[in-house]
C-alpha atoms as a PDB file:
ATOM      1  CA  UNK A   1     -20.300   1.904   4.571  1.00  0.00           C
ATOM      2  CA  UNK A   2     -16.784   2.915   4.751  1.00  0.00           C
ATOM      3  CA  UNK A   3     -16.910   6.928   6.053  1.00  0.00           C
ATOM      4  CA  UNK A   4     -13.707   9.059   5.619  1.00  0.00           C
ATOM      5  CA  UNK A   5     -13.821  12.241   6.971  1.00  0.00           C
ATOM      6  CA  UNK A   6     -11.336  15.135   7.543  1.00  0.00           C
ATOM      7  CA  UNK A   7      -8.449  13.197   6.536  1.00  0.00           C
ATOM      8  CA  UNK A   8      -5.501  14.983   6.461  1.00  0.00           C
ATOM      9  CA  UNK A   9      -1.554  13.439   6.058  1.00  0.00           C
ATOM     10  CA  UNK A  10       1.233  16.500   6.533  1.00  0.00           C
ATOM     11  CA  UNK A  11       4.686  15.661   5.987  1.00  0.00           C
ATOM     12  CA  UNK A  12       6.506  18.386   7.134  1.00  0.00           C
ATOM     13  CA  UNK A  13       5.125  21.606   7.071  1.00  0.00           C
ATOM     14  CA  UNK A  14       3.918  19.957   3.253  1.00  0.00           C
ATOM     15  CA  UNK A  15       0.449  19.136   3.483  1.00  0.00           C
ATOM     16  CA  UNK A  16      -0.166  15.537   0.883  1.00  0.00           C
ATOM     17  CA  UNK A  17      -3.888  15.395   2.203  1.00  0.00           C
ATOM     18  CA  UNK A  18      -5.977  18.128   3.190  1.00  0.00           C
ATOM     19  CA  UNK A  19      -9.193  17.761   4.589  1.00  0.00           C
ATOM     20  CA  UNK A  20     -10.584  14.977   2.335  1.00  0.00           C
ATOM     21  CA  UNK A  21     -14.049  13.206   3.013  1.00  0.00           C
ATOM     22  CA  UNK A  22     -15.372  10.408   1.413  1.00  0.00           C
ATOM     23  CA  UNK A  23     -17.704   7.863   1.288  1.00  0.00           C
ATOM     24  CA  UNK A  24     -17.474   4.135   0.174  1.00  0.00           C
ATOM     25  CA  UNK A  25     -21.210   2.482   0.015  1.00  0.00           C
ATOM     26  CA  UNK A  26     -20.427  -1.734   0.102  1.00  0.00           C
ATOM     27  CA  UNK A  27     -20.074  -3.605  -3.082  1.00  0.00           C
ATOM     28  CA  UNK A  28     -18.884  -1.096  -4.503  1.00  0.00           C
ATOM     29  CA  UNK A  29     -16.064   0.304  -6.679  1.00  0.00           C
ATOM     30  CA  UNK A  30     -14.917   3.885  -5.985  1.00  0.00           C
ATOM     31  CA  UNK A  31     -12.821   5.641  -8.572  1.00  0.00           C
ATOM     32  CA  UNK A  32      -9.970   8.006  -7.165  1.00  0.00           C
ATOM     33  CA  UNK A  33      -8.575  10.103 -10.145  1.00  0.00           C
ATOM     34  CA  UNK A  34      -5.752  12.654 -10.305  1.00  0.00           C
ATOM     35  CA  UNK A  35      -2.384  13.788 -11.688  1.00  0.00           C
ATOM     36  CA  UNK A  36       0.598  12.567 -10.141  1.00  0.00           C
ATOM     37  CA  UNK A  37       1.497  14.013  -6.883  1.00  0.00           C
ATOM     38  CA  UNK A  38      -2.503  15.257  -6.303  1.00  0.00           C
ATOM     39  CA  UNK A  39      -2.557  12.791  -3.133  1.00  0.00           C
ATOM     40  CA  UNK A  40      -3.950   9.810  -4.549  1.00  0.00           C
ATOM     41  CA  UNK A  41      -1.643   7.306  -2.889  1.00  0.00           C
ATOM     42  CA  UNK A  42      -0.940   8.831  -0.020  1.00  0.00           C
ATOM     43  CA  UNK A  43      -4.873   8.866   0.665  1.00  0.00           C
ATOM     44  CA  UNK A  44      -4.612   5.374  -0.087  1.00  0.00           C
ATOM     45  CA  UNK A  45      -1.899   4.317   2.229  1.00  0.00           C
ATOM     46  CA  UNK A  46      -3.444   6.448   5.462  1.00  0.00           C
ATOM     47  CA  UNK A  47      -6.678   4.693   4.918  1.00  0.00           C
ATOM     48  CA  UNK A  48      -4.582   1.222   4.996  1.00  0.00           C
ATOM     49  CA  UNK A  49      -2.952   2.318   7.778  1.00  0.00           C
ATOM     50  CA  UNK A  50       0.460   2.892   6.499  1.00  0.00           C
ATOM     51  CA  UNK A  51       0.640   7.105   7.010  1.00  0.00           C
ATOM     52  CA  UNK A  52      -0.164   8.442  10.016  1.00  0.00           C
ATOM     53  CA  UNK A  53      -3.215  10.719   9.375  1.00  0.00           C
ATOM     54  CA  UNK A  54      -5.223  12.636  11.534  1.00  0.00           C
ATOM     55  CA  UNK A  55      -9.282  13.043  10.644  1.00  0.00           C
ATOM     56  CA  UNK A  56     -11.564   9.705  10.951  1.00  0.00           C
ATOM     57  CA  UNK A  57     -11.839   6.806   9.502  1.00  0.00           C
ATOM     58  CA  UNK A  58     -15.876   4.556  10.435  1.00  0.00           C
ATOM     59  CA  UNK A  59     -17.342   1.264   8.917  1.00  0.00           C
ATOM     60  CA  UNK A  60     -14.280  -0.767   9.130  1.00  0.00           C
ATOM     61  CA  UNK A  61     -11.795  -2.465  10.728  1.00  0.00           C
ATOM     62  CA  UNK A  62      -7.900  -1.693  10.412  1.00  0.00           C
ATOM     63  CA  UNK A  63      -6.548  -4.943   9.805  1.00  0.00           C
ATOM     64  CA  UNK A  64      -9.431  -5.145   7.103  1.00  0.00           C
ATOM     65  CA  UNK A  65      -8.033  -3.085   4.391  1.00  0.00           C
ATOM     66  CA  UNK A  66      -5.508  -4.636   1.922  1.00  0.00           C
ATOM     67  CA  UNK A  67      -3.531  -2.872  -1.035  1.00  0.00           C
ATOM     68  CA  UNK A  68      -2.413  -3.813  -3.892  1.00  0.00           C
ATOM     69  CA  UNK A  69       0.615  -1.886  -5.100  1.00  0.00           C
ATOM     70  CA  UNK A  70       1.770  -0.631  -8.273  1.00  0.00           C
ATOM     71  CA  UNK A  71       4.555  -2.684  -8.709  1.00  0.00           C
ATOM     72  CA  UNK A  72       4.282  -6.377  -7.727  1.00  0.00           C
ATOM     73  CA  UNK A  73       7.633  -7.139  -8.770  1.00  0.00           C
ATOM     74  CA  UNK A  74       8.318  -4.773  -5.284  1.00  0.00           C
ATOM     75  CA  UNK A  75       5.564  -6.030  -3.506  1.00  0.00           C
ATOM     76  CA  UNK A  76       6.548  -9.685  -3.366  1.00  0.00           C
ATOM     77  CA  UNK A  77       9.472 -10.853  -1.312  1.00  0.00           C
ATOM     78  CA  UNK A  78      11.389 -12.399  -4.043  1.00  0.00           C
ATOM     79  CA  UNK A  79      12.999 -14.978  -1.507  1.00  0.00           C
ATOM     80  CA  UNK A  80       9.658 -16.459  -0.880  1.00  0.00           C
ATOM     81  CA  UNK A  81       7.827 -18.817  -2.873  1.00  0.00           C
ATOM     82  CA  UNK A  82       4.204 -17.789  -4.211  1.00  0.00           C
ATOM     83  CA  UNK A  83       2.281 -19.742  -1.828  1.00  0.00           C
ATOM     84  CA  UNK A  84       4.133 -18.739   1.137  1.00  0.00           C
ATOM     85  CA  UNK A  85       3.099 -15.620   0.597  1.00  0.00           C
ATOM     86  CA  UNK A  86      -0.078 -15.698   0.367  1.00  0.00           C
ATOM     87  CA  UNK A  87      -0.543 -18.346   2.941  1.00  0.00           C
ATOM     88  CA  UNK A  88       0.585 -15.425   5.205  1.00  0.00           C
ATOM     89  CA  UNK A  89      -2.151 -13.765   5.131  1.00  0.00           C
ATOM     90  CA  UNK A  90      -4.898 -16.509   4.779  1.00  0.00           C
ATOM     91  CA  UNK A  91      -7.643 -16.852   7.866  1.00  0.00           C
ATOM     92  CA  UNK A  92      -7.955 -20.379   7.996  1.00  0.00           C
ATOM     93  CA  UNK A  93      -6.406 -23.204  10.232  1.00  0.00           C
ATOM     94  CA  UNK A  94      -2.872 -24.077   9.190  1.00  0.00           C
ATOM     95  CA  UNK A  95      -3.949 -27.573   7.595  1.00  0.00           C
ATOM     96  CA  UNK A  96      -5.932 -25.891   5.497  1.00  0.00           C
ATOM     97  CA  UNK A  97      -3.909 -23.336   4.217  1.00  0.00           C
ATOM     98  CA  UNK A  98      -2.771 -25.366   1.258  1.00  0.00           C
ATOM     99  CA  UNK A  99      -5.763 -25.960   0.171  1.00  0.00           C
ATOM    100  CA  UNK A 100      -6.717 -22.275   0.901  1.00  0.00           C
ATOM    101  CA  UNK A 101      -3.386 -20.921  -1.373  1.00  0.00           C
ATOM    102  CA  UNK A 102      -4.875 -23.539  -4.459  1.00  0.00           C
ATOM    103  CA  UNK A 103      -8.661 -21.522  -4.344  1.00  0.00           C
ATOM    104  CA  UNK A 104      -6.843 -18.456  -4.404  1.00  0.00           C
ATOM    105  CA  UNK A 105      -4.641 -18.957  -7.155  1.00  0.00           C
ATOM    106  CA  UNK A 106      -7.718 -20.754  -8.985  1.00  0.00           C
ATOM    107  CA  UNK A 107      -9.301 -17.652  -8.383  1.00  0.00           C
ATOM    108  CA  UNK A 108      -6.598 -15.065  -9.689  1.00  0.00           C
ATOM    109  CA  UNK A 109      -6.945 -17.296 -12.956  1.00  0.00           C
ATOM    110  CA  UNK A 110      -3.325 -18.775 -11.996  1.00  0.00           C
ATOM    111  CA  UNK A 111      -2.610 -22.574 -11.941  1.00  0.00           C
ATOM    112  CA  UNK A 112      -2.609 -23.883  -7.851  1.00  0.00           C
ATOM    113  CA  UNK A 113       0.992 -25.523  -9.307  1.00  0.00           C
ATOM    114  CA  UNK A 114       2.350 -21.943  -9.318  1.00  0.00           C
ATOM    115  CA  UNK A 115       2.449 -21.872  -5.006  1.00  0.00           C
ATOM    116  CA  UNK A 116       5.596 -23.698  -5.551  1.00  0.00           C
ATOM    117  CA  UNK A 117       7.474 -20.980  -7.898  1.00  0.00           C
ATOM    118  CA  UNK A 118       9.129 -17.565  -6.982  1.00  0.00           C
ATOM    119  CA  UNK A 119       8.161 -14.425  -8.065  1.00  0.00           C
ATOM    120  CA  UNK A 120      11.566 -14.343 -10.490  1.00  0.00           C
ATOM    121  CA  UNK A 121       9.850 -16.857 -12.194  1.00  0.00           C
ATOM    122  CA  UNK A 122       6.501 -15.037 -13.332  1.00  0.00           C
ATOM    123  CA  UNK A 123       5.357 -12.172 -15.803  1.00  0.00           C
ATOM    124  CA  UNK A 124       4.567  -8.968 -14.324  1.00  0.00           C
ATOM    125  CA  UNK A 125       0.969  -9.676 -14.805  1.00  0.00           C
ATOM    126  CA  UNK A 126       1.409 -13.037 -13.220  1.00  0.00           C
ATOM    127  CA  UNK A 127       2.921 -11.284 -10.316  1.00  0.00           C
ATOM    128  CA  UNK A 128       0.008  -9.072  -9.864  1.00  0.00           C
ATOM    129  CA  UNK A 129      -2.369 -11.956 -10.099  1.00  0.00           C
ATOM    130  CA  UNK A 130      -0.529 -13.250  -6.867  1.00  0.00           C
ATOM    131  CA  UNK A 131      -0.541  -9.458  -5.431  1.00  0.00           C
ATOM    132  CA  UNK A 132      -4.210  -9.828  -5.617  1.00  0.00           C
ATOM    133  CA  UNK A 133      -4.747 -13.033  -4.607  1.00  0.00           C
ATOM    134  CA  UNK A 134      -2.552 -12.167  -1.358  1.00  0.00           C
ATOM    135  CA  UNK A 135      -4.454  -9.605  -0.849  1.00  0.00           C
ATOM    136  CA  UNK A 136      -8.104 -11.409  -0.713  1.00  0.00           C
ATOM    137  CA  UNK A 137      -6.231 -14.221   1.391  1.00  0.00           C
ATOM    138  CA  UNK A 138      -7.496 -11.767   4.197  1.00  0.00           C
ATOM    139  CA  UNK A 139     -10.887 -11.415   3.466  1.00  0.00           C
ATOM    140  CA  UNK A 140     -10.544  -7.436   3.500  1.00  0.00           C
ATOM    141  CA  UNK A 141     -13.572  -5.555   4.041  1.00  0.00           C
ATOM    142  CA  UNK A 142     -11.740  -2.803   1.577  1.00  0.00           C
ATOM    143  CA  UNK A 143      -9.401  -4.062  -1.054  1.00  0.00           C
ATOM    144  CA  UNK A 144      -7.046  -0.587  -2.227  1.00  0.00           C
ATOM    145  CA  UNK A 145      -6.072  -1.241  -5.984  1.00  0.00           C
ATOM    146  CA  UNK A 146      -3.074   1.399  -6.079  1.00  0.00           C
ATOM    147  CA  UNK A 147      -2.105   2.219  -9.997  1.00  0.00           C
ATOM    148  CA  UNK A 148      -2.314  -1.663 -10.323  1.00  0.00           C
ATOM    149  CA  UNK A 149      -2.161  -1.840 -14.450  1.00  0.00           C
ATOM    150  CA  UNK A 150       0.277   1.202 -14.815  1.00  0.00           C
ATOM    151  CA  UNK A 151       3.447  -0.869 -14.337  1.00  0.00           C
ATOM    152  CA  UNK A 152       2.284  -3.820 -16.770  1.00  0.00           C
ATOM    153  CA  UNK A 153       2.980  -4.355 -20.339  1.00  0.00           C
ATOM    154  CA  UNK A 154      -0.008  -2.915 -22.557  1.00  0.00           C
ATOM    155  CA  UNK A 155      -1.116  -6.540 -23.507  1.00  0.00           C
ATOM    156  CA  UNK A 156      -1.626  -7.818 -20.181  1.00  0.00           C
ATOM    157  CA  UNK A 157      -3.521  -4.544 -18.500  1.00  0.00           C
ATOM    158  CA  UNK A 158      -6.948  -5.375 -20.171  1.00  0.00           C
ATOM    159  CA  UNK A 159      -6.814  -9.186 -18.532  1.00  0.00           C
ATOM    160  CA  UNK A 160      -6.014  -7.793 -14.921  1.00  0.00           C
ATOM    161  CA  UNK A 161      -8.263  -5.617 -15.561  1.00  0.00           C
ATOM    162  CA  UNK A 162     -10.932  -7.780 -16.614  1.00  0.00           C
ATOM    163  CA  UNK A 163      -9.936  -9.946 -13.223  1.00  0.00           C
ATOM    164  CA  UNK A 164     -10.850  -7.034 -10.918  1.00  0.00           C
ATOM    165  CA  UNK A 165     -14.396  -6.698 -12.681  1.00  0.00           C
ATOM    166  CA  UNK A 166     -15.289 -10.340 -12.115  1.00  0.00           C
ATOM    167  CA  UNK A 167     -13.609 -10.613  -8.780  1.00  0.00           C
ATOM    168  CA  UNK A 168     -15.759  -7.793  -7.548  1.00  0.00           C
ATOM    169  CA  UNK A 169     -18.928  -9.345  -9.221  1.00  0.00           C
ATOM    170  CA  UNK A 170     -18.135 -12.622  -7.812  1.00  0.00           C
ATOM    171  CA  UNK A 171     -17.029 -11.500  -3.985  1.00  0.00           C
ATOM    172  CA  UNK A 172     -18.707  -8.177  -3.940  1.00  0.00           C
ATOM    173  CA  UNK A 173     -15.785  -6.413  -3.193  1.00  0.00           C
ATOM    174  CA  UNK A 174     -15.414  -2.760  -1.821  1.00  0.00           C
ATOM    175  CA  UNK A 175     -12.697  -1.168  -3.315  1.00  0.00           C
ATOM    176  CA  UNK A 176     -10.934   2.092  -3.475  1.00  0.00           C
ATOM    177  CA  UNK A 177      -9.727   2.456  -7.308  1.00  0.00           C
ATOM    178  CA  UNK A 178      -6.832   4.632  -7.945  1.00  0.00           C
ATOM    179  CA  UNK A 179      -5.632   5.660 -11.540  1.00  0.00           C
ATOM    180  CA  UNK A 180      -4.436   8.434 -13.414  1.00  0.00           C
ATOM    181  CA  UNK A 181      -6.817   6.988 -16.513  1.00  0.00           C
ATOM    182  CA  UNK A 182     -10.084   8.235 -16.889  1.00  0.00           C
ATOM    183  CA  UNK A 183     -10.961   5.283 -19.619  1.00  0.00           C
ATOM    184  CA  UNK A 184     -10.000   2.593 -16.932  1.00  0.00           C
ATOM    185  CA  UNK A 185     -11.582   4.352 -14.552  1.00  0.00           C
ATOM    186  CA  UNK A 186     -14.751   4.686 -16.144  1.00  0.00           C
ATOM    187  CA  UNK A 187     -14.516   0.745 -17.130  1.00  0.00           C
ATOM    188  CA  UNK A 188     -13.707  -0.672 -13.193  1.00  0.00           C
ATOM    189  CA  UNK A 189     -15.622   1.499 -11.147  1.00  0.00           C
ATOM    190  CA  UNK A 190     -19.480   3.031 -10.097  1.00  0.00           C
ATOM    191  CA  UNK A 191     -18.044   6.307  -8.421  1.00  0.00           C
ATOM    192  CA  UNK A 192     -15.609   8.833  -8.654  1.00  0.00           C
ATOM    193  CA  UNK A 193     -13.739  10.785  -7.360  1.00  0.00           C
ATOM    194  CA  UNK A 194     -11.244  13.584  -8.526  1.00  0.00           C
ATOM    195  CA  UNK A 195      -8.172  14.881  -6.460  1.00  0.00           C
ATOM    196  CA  UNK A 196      -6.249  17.766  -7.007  1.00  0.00           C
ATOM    197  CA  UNK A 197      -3.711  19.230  -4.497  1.00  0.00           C
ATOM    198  CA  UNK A 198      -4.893  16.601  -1.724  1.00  0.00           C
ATOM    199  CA  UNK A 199      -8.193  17.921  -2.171  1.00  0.00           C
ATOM    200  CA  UNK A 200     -11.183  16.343  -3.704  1.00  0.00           C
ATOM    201  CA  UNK A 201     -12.706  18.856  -6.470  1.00  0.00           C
ATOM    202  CA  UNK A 202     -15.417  16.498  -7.579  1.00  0.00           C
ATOM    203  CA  UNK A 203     -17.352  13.583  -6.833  1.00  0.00           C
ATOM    204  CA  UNK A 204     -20.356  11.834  -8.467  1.00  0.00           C
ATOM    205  CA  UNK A 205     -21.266   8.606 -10.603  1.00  0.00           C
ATOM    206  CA  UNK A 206     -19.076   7.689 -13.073  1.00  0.00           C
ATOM    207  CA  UNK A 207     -21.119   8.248 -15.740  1.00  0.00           C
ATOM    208  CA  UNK A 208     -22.609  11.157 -14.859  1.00  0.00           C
ATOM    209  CA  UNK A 209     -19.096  13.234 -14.051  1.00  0.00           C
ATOM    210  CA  UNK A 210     -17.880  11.700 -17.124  1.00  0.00           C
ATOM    211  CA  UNK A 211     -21.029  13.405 -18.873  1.00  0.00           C
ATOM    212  CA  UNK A 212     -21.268  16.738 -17.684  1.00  0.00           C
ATOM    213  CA  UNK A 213     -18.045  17.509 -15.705  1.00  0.00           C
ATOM    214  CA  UNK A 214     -18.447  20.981 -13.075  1.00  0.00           C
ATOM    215  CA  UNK A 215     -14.654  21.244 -12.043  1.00  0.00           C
ATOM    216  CA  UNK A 216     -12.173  23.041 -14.553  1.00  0.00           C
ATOM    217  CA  UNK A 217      -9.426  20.639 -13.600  1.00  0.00           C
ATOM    218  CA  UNK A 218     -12.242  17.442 -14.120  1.00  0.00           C
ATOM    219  CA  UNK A 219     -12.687  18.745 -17.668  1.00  0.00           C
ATOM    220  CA  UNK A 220      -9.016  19.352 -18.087  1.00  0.00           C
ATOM    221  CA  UNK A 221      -8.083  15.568 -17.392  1.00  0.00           C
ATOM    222  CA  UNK A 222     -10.783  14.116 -19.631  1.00  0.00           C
ATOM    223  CA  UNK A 223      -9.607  16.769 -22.776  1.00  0.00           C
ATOM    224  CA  UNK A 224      -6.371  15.338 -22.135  1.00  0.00           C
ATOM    225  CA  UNK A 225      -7.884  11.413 -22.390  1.00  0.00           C
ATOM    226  CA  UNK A 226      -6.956  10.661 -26.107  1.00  0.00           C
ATOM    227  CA  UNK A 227     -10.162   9.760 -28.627  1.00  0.00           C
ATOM    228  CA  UNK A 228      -9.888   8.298 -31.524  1.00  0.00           C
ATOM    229  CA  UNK A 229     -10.635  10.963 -33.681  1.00  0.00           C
ATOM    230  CA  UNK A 230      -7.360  12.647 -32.567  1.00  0.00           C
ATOM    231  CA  UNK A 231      -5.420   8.884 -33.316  1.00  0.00           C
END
């Protein structure tokens, strides 16, 4: 189990984080939910070790936490081809890495022909396929999904996120979920959790936050999810 506690990230005399604890059981898919600037991503990035932070961090290992950004146009060095990078990142013997790129792209739902293209030459949701698959190349013990559909055309965001469901059945991933979308949360995840001012206000099964919300600012962000009886 992945244990955060006490986190806290201060730029400044401007504190992003403050205080947050949080737990991450194995296998499982942890919602993190909030407006924009609540401290969603820069949880994210001290947890991948990107911000300095002080508080703790238990159950796993630094180099064992990959993210996956919003943007994988960004992301992606656009002078490298596809399966250079994700070969970077791969934990097998250099012969095999090849072969390695091919079950990873096969994996992603992506052709193993595509290791020869640059990211120029791809869709945005292709490019997050390859973000992912980069990612798992690893073998993370936490994979961070940061905002991952957000930058995608409309049409594509249900497929990628389709891909993280059966990529977490299939691997039994442990992820950390972030999204300002309740309705996307609610479809990826079993926990989670809500963050307001770089402070968690509520935490709880999906289902059961969804349900019967305590916070004010919880109920706030689901009366502002659109139904279709307001369409």
């Amino acid at each position: 189990m992945m244990l955060i506690s006490e986190l806290t990230v201060r730029f400044g005399r401007f504190t992003a984080v403050d205080g947050v604890g949080l737990d991450i059981p194995p296998g499982t898919v942890t919602g993190l939910v909030g407006e924009s600037g609540s401290g969603k991503s820069t949880l994210a990035r001290a947890v991948a070790g990107l911000t300095p932070y002080s508080g703790t961090i238990e159950g796993v290992e630094r180099g064992r936490v990959q993210m996956v950004f919003q943007d994988p146009y960004s992301s992606l060095d656009p002078r490298m081809r596809v399966g250079d990078a994700i070969a970077e990142g791969c934990r097998v013997p250099r012969d095999r890495r090849a072969a390695e790129v091919a079950r990873l792209l096969e994996l992603v739902c992506l052709p193993a022909s595509y290791a020869r293209r640059h990211p120029r030459e791809l869709s945005g949701g292709q490019r997050q396929r390859v973000a992912i698959a980069r990612a798992l190349a690893a073998g993370p013990d936490l994979l961070i999904a940061d905002e991952v559909t957000s930058a995608l055309d409309v049409s594509v965001q249900g497929a990628v996120l389709n891909l993280i469901r059966d990529l977490r059945a299939e691997l039994g991933l442990t992820m950390l979920f972030i999204s300002h979308n309740l309705a996307v949360v609610r479809y990826v995840c079993d926990t989670i959790a809500v963050m307001r001012h770089g402070r968690l206000v509520e935490t709880g099964p999906v289902e059961d936050v969804i349900a019967a919300p305590r916070d004010p600012y919880t109920r706030a962000l689901l009366a502002a999810v659109p139904s279709p009886a307001r369409a």
